[in-house]
C-alpha atoms as a PDB file:
ATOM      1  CA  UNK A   1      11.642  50.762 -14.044  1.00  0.00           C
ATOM      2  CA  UNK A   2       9.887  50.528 -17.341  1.00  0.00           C
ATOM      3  CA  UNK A   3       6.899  47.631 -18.421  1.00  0.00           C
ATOM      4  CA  UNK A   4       9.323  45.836 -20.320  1.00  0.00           C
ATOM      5  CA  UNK A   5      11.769  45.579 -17.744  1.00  0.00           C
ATOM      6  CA  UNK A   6       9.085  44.579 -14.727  1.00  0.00           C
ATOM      7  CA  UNK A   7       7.831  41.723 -17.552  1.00  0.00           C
ATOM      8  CA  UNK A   8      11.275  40.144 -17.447  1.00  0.00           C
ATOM      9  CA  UNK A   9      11.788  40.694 -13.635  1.00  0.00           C
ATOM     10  CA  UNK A  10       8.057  38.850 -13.245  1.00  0.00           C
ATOM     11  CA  UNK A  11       8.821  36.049 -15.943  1.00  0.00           C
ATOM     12  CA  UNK A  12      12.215  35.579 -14.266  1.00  0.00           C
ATOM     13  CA  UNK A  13      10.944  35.241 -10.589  1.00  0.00           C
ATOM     14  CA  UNK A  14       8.179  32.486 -12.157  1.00  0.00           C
ATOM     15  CA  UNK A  15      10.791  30.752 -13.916  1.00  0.00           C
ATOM     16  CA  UNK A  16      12.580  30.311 -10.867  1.00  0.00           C
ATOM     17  CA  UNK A  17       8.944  28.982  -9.004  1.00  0.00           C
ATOM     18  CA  UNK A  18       8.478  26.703 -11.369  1.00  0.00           C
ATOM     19  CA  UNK A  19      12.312  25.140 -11.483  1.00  0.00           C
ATOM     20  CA  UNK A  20      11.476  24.752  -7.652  1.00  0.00           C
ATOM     21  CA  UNK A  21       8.590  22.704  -7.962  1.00  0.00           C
ATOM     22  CA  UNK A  22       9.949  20.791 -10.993  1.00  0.00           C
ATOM     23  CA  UNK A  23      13.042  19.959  -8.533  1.00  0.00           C
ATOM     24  CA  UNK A  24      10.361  18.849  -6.162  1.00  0.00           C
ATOM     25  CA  UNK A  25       8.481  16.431  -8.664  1.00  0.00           C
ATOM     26  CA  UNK A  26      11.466  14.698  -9.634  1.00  0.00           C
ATOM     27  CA  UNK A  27      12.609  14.014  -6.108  1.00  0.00           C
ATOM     28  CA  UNK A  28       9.020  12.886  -5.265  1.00  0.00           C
ATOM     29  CA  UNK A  29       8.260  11.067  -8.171  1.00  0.00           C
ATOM     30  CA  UNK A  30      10.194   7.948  -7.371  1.00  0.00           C
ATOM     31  CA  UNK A  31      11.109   7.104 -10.852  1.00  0.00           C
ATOM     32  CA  UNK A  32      13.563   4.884  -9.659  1.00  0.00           C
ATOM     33  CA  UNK A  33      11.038   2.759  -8.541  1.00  0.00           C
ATOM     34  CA  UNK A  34       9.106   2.736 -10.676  1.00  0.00           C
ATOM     35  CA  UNK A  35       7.146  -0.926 -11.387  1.00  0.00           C
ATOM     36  CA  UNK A  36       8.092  -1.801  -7.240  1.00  0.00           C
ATOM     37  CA  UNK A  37       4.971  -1.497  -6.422  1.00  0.00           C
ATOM     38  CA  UNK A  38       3.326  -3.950  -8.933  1.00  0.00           C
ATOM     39  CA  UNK A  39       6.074  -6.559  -7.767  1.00  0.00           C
ATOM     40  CA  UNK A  40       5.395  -5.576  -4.127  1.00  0.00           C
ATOM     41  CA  UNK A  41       1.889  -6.107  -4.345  1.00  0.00           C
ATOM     42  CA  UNK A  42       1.959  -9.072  -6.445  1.00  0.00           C
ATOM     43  CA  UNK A  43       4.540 -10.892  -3.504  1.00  0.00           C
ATOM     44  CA  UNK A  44       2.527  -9.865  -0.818  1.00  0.00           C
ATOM     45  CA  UNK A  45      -0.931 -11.590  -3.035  1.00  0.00           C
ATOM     46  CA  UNK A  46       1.439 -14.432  -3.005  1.00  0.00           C
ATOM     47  CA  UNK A  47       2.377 -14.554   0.522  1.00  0.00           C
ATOM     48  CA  UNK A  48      -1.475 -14.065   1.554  1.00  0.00           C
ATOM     49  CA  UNK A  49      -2.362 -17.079  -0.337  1.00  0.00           C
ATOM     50  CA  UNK A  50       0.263 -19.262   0.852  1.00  0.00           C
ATOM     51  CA  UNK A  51      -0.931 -18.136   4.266  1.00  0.00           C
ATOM     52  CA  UNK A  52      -4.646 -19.050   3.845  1.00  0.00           C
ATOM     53  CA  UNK A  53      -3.565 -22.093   2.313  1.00  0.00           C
ATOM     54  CA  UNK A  54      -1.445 -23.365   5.466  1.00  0.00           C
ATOM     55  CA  UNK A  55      -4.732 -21.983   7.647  1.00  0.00           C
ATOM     56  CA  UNK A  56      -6.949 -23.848   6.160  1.00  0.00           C
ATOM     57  CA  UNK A  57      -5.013 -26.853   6.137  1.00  0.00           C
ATOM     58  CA  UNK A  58      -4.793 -26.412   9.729  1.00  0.00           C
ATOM     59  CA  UNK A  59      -8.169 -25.796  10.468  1.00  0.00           C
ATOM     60  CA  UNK A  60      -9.883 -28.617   8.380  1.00  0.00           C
ATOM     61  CA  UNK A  61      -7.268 -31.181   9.941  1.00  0.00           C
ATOM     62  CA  UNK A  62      -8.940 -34.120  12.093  1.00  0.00           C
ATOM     63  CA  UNK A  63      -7.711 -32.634  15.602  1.00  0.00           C
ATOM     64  CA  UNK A  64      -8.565 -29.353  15.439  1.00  0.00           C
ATOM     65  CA  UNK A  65     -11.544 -29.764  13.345  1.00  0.00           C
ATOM     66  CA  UNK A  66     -12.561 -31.652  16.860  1.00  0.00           C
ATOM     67  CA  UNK A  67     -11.579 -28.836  18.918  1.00  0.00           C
ATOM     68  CA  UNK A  68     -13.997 -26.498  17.395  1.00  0.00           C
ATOM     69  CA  UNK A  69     -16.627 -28.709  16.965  1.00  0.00           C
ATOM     70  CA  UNK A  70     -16.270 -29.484  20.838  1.00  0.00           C
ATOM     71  CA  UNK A  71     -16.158 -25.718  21.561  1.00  0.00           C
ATOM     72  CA  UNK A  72     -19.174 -24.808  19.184  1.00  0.00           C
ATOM     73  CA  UNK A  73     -21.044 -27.866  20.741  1.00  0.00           C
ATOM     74  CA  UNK A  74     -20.236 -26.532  24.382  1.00  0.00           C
ATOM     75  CA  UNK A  75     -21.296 -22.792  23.136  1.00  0.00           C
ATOM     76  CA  UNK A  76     -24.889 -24.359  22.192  1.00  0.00           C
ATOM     77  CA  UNK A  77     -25.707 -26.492  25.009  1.00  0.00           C
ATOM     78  CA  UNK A  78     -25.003 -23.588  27.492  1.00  0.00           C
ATOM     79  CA  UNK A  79     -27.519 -22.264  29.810  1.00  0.00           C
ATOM     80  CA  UNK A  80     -28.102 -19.120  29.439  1.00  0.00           C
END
């Protein structure tokens, strides 16, 4: 086998490597999806504030705001 001919064999057998791992990057890549994860982060940010909202609500409302006062005041005036 001449030079010539173990060049092509070589460039041939790299050509083929790199198809492979271009094959590999588009079916990893997710370009489908691509921008989903903006929109999924940006509901979830949503979701989280709605969430604190309703807890706080909860929390700074007359009865249970009395509830943890009574628990904290308990807490303190413990013997220890």
């Amino acid at each position: 086998m001449g030079k010539a001919m173990r060049v092509r064999v070589r460039v041939r057998a790299w050509a083929r490597v790199l198809e492979g791992w271009a094959r590999v990057g588009r079916a990893g890549s997710g370009r489908r999806d691509a921008g989903m994860v903006t929109s999924e982060y940006a509901m979830g940010l949503i979701a989280a504030v709605g969430f604190a909202a309703l807890l706080y609500e909860v929390l700074t409302s007359g009865q249970v705001r009395g509830f943890l006062q009574d628990i904290v005041g308990r807490a303190l005036s413990g013997s220890f």
